[in-house]
PDB file of N, CA and C in Angstrom:
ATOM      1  N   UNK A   1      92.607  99.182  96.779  1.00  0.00           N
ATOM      2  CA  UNK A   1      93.553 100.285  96.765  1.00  0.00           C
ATOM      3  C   UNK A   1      92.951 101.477  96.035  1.00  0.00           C
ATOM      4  N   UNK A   2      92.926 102.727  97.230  1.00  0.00           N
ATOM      5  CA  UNK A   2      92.581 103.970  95.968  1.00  0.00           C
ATOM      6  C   UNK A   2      93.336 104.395  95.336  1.00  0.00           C
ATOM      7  N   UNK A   3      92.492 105.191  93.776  1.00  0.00           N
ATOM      8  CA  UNK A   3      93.258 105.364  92.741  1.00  0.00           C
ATOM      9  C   UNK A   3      92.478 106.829  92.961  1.00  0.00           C
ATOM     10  N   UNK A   4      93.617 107.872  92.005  1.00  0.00           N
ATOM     11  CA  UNK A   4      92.878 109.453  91.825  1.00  0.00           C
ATOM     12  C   UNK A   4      92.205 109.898  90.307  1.00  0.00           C
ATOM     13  N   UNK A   5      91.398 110.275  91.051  1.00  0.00           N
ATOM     14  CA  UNK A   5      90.471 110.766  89.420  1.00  0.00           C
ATOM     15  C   UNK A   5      90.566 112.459  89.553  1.00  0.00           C
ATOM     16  N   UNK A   6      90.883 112.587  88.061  1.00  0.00           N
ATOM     17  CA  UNK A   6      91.919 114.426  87.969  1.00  0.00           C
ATOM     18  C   UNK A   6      90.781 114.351  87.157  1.00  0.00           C
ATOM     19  N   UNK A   7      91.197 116.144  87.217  1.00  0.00           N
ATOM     20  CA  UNK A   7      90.798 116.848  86.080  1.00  0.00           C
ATOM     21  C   UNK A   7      91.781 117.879  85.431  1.00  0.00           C
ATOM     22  N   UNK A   8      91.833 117.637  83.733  1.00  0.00           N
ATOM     23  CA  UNK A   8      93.615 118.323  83.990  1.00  0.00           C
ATOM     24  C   UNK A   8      92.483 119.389  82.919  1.00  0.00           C
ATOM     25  N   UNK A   9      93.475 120.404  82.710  1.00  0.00           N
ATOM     26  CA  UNK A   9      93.111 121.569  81.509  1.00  0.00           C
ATOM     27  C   UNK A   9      94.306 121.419  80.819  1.00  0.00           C
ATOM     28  N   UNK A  10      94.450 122.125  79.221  1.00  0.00           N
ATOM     29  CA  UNK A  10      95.382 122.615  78.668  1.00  0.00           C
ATOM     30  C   UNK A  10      95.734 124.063  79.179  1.00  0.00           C
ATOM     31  N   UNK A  11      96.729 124.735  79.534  1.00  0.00           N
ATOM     32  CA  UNK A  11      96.831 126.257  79.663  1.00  0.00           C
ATOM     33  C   UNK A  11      97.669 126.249  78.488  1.00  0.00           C
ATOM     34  N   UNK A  12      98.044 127.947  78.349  1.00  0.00           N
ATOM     35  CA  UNK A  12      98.781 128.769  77.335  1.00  0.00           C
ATOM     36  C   UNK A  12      99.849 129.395  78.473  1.00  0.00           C
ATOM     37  N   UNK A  13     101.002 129.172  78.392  1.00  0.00           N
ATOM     38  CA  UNK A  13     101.618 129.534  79.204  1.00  0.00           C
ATOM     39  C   UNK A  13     102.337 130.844  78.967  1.00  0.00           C
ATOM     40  N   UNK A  14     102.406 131.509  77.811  1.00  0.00           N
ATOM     41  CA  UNK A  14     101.989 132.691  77.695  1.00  0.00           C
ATOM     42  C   UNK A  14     100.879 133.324  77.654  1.00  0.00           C
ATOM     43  N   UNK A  15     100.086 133.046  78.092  1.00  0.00           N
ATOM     44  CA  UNK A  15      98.575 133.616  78.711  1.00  0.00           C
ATOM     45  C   UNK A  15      98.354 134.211  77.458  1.00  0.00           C
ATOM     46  N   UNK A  16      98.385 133.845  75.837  1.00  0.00           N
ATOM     47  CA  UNK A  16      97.458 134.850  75.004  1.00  0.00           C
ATOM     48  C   UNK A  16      96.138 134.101  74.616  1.00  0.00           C
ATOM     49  N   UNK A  17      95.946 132.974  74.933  1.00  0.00           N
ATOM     50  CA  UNK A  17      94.632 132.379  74.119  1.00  0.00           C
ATOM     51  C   UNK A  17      93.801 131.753  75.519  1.00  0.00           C
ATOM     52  N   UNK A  18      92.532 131.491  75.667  1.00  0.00           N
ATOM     53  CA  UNK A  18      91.419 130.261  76.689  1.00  0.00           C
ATOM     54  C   UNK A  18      91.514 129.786  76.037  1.00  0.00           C
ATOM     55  N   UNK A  19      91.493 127.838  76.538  1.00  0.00           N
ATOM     56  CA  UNK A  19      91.905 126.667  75.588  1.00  0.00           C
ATOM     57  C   UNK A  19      90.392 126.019  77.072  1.00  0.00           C
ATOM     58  N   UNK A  20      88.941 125.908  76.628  1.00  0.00           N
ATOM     59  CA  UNK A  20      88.316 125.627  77.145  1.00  0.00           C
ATOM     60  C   UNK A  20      88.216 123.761  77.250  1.00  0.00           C
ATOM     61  N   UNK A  21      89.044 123.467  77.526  1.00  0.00           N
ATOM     62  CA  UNK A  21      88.886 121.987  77.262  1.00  0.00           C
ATOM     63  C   UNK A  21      89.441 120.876  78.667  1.00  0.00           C
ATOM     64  N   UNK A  22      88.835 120.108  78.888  1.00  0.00           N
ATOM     65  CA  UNK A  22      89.530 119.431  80.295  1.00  0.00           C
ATOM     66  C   UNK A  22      89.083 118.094  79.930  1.00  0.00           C
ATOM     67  N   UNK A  23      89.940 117.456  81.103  1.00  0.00           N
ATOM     68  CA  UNK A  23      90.580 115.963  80.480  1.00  0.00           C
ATOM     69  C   UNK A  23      89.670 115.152  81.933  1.00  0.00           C
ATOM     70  N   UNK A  24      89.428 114.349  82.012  1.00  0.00           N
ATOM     71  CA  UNK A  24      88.667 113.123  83.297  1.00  0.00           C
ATOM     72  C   UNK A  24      89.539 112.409  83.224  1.00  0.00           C
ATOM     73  N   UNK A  25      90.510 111.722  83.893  1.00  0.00           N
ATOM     74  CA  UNK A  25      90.750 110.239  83.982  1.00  0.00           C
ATOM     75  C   UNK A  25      91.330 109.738  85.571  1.00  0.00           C
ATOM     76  N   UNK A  26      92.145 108.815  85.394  1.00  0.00           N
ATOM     77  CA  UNK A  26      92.278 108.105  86.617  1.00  0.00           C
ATOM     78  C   UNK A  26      93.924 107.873  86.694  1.00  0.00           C
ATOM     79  N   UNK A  27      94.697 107.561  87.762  1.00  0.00           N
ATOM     80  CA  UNK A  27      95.973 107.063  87.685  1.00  0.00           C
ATOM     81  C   UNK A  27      95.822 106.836  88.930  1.00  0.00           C
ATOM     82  N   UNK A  28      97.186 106.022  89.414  1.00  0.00           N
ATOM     83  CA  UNK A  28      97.208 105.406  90.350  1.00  0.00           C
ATOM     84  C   UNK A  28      97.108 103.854  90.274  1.00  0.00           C
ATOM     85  N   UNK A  29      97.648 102.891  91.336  1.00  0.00           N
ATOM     86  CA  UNK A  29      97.062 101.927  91.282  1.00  0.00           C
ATOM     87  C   UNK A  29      97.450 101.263  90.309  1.00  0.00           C
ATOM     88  N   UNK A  30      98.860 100.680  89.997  1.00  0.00           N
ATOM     89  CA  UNK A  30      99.483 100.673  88.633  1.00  0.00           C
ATOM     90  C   UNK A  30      99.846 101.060  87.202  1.00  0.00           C
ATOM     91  N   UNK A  31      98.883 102.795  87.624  1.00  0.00           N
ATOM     92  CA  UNK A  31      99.303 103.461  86.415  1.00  0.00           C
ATOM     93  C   UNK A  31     100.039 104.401  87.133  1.00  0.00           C
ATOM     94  N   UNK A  32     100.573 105.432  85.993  1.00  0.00           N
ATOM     95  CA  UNK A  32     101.382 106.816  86.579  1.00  0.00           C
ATOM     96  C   UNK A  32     100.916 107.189  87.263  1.00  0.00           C
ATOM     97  N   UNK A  33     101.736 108.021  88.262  1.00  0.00           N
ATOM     98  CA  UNK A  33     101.512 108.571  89.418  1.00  0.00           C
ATOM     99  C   UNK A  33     100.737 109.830  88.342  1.00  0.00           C
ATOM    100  N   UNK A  34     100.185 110.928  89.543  1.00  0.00           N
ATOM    101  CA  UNK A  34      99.602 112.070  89.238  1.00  0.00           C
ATOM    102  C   UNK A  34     100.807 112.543  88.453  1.00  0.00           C
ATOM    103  N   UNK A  35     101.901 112.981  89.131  1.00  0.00           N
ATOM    104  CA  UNK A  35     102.685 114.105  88.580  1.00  0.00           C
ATOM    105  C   UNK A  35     103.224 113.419  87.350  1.00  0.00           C
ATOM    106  N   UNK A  36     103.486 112.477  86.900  1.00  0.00           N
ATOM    107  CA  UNK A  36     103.758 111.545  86.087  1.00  0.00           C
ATOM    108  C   UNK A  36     103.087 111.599  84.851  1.00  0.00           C
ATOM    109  N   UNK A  37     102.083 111.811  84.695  1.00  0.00           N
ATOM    110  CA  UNK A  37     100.706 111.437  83.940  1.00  0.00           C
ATOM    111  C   UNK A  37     100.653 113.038  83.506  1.00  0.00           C
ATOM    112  N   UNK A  38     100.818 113.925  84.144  1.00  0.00           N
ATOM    113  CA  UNK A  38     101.297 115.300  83.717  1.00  0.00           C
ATOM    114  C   UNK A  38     102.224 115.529  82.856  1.00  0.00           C
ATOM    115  N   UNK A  39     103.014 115.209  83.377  1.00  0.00           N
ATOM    116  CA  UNK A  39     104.085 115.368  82.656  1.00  0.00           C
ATOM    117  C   UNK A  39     103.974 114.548  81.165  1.00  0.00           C
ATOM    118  N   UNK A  40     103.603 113.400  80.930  1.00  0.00           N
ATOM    119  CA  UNK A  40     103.251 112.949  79.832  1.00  0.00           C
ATOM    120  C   UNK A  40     102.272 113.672  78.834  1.00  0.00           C
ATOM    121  N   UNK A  41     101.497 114.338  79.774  1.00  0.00           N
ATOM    122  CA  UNK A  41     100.238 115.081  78.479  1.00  0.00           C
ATOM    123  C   UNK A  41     101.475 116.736  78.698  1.00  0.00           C
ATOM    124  N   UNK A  42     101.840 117.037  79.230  1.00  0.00           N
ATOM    125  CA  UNK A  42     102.397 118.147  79.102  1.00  0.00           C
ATOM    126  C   UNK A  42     104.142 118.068  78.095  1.00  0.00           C
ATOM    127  N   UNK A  43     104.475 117.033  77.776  1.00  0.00           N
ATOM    128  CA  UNK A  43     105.752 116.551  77.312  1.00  0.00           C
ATOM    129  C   UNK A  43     105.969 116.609  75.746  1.00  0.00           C
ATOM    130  N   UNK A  44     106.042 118.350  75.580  1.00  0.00           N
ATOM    131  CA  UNK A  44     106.630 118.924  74.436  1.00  0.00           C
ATOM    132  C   UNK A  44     107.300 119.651  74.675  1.00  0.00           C
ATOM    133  N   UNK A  45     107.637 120.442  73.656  1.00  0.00           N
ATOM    134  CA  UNK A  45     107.877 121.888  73.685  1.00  0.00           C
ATOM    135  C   UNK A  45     107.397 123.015  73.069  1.00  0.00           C
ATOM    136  N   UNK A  46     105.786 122.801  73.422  1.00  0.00           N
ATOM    137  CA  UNK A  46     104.917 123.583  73.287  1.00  0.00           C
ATOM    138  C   UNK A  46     104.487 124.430  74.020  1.00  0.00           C
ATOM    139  N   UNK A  47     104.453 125.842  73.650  1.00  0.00           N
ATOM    140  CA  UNK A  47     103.795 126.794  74.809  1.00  0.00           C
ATOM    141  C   UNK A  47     102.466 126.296  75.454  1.00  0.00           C
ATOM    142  N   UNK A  48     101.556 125.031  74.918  1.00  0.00           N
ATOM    143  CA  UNK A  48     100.449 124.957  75.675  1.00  0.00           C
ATOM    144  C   UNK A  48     100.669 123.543  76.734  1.00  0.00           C
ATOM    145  N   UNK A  49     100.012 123.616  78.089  1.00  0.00           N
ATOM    146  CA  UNK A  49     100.870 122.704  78.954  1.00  0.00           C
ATOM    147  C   UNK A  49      99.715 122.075  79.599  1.00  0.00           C
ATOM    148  N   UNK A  50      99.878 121.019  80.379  1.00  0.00           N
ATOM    149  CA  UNK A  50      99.206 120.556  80.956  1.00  0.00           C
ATOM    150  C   UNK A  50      98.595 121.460  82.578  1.00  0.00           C
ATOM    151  N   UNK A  51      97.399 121.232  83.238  1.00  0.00           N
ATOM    152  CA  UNK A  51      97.225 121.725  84.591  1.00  0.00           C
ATOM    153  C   UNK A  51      96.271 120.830  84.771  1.00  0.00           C
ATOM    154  N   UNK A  52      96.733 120.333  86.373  1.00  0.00           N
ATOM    155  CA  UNK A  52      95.616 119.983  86.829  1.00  0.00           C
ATOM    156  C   UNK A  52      94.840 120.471  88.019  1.00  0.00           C
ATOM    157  N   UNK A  53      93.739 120.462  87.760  1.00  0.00           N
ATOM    158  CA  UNK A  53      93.091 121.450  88.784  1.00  0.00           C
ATOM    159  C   UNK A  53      91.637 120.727  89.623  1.00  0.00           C
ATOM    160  N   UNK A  54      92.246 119.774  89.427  1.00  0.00           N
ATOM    161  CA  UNK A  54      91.961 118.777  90.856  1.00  0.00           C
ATOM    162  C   UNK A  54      91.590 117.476  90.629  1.00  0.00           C
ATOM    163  N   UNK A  55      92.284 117.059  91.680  1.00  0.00           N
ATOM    164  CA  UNK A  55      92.169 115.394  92.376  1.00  0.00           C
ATOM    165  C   UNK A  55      91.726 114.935  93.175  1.00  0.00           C
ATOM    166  N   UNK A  56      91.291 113.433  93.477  1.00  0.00           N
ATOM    167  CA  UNK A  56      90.751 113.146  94.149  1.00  0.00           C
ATOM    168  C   UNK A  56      90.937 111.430  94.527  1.00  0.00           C
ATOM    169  N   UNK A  57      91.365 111.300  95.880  1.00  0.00           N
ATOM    170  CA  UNK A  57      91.825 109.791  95.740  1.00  0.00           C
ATOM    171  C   UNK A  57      90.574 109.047  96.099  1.00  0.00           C
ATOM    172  N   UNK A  58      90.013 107.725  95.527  1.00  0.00           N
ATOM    173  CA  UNK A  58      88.553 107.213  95.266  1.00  0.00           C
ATOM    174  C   UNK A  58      88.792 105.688  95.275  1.00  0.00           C
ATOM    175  N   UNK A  59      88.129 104.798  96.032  1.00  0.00           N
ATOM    176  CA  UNK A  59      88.030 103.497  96.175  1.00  0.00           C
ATOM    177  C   UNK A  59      87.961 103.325  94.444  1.00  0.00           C
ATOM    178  N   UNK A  60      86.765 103.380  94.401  1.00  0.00           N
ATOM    179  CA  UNK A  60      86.049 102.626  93.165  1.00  0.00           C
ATOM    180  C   UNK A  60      85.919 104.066  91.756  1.00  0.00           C
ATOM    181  N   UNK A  61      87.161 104.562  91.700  1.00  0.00           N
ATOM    182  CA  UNK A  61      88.329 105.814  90.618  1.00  0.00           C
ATOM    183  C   UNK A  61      87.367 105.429  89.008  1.00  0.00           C
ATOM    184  N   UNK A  62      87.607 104.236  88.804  1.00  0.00           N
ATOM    185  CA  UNK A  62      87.151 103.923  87.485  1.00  0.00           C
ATOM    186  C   UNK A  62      85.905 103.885  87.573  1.00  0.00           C
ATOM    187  N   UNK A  63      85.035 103.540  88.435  1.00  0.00           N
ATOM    188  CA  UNK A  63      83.837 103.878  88.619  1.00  0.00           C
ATOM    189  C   UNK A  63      83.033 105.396  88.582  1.00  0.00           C
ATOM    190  N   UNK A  64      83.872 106.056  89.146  1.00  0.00           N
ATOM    191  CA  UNK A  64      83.010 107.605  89.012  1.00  0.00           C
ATOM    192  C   UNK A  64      84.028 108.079  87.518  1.00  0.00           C
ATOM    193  N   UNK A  65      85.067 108.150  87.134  1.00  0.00           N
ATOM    194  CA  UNK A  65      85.637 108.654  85.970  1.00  0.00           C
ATOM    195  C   UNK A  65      84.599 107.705  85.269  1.00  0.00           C
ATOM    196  N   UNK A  66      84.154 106.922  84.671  1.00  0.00           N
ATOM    197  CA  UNK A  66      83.128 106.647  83.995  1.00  0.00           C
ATOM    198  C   UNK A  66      81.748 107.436  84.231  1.00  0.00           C
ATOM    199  N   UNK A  67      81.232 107.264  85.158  1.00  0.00           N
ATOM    200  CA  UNK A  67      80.002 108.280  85.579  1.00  0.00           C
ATOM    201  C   UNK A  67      80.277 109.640  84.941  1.00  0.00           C
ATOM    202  N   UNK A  68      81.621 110.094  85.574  1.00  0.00           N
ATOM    203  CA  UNK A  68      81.661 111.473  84.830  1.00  0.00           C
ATOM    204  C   UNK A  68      81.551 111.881  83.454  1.00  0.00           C
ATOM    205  N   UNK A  69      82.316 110.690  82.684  1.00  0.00           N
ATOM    206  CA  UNK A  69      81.941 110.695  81.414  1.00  0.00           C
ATOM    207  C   UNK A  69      81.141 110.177  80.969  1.00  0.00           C
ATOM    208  N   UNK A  70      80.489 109.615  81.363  1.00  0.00           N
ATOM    209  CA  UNK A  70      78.875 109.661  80.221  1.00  0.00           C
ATOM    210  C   UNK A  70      77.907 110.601  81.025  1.00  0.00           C
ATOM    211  N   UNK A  71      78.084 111.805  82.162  1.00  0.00           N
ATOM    212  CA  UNK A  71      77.474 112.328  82.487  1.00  0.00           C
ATOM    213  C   UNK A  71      77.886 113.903  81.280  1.00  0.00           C
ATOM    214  N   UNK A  72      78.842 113.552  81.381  1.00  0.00           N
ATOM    215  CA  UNK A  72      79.702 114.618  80.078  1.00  0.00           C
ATOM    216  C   UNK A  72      79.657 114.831  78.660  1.00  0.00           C
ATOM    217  N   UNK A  73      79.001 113.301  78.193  1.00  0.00           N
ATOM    218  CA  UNK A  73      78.940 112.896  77.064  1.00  0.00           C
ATOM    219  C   UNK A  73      78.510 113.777  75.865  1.00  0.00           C
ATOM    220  N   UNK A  74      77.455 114.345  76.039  1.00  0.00           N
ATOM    221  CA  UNK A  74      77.377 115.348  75.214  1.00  0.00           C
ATOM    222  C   UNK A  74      77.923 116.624  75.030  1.00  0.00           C
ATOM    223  N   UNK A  75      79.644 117.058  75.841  1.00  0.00           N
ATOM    224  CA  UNK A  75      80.511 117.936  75.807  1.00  0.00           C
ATOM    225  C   UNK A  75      81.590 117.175  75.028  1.00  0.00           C
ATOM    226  N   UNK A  76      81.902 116.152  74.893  1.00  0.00           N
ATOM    227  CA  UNK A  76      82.844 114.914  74.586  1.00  0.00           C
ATOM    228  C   UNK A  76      83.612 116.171  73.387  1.00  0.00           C
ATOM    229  N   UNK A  77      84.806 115.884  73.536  1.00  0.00           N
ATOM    230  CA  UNK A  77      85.493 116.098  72.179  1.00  0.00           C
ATOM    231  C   UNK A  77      86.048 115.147  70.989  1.00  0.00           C
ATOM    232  N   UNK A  78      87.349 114.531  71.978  1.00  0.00           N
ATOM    233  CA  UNK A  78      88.128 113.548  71.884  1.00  0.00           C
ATOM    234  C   UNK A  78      88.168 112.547  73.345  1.00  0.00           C
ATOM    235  N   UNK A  79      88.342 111.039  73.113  1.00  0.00           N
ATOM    236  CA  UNK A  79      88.499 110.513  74.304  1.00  0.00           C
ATOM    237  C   UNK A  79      87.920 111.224  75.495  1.00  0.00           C
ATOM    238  N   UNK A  80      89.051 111.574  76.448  1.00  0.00           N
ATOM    239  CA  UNK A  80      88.860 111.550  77.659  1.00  0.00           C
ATOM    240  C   UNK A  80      88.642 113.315  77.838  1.00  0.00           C
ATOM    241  N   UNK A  81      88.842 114.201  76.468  1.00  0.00           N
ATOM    242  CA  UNK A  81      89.032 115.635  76.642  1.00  0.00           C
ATOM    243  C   UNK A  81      87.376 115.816  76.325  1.00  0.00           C
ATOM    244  N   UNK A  82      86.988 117.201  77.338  1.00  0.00           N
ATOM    245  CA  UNK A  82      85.048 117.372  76.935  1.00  0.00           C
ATOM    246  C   UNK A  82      85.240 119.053  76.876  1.00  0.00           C
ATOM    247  N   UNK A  83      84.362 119.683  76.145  1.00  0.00           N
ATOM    248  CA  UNK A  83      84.281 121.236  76.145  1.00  0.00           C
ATOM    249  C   UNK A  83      83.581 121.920  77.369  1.00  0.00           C
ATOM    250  N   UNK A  84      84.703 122.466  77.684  1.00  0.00           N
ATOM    251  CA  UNK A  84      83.934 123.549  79.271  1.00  0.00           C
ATOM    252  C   UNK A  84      84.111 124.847  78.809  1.00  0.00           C
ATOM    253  N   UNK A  85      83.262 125.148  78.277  1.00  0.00           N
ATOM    254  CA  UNK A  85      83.051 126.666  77.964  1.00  0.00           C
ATOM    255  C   UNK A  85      82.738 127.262  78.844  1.00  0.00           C
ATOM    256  N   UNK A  86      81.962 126.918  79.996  1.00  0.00           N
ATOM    257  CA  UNK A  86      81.502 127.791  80.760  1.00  0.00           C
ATOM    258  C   UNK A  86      82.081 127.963  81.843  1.00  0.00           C
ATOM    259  N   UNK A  87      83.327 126.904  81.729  1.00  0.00           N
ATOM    260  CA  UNK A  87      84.140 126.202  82.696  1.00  0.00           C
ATOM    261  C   UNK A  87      83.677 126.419  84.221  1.00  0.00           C
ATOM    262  N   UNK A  88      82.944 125.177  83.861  1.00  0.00           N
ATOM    263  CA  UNK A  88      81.967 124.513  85.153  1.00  0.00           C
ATOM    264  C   UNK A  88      82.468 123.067  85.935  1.00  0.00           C
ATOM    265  N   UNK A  89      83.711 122.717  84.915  1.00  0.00           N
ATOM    266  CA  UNK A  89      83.371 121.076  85.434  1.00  0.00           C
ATOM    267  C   UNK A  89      84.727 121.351  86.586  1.00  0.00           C
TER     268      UNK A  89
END
């Protein structure tokens, strides 16, 4: 069964700050759905919110979200979040 491998950002939803940072992971496939999994990293009431800015549904999901991150590894922040300054990924 395929699962989707995202890539989410933080935004400012009053547009005053770049929050260069994006997230890799996977859902699906007995985890939260996409919109689901949003809503969980976005579930405050904080002006800064979740986006995701793209998916992708993938046989073997945990397989390339791993690739991606240790291809990332040296952007790493926290967990699954890596620094895109140049915002490339």
């Amino acid at each position: 069964m395929q699962s989707i491998v995202y890539v989410m950002r933080h935004i400012d939803i009053g547009g005053h700050i770049e929050i260069p940072y994006k997230k890799v992971g996977i859902t699906g496939s007995g985890n939260a759905t996409l919109d689901s999994r949003l809503q969980q990293i976005s579930n405050t009431k904080s002006p800064i919110k979740a986006q995701c800015i793209a998916a992708w549904a993938y046989d073997d999901a945990r397989g390339l979200e791993n690739a991606l991150h240790v291809l990332m590894e040296d952007s790493r922040v926290e967990g699954e979040w890596f620094l895109d300054a140049e915002d490339t990924l």
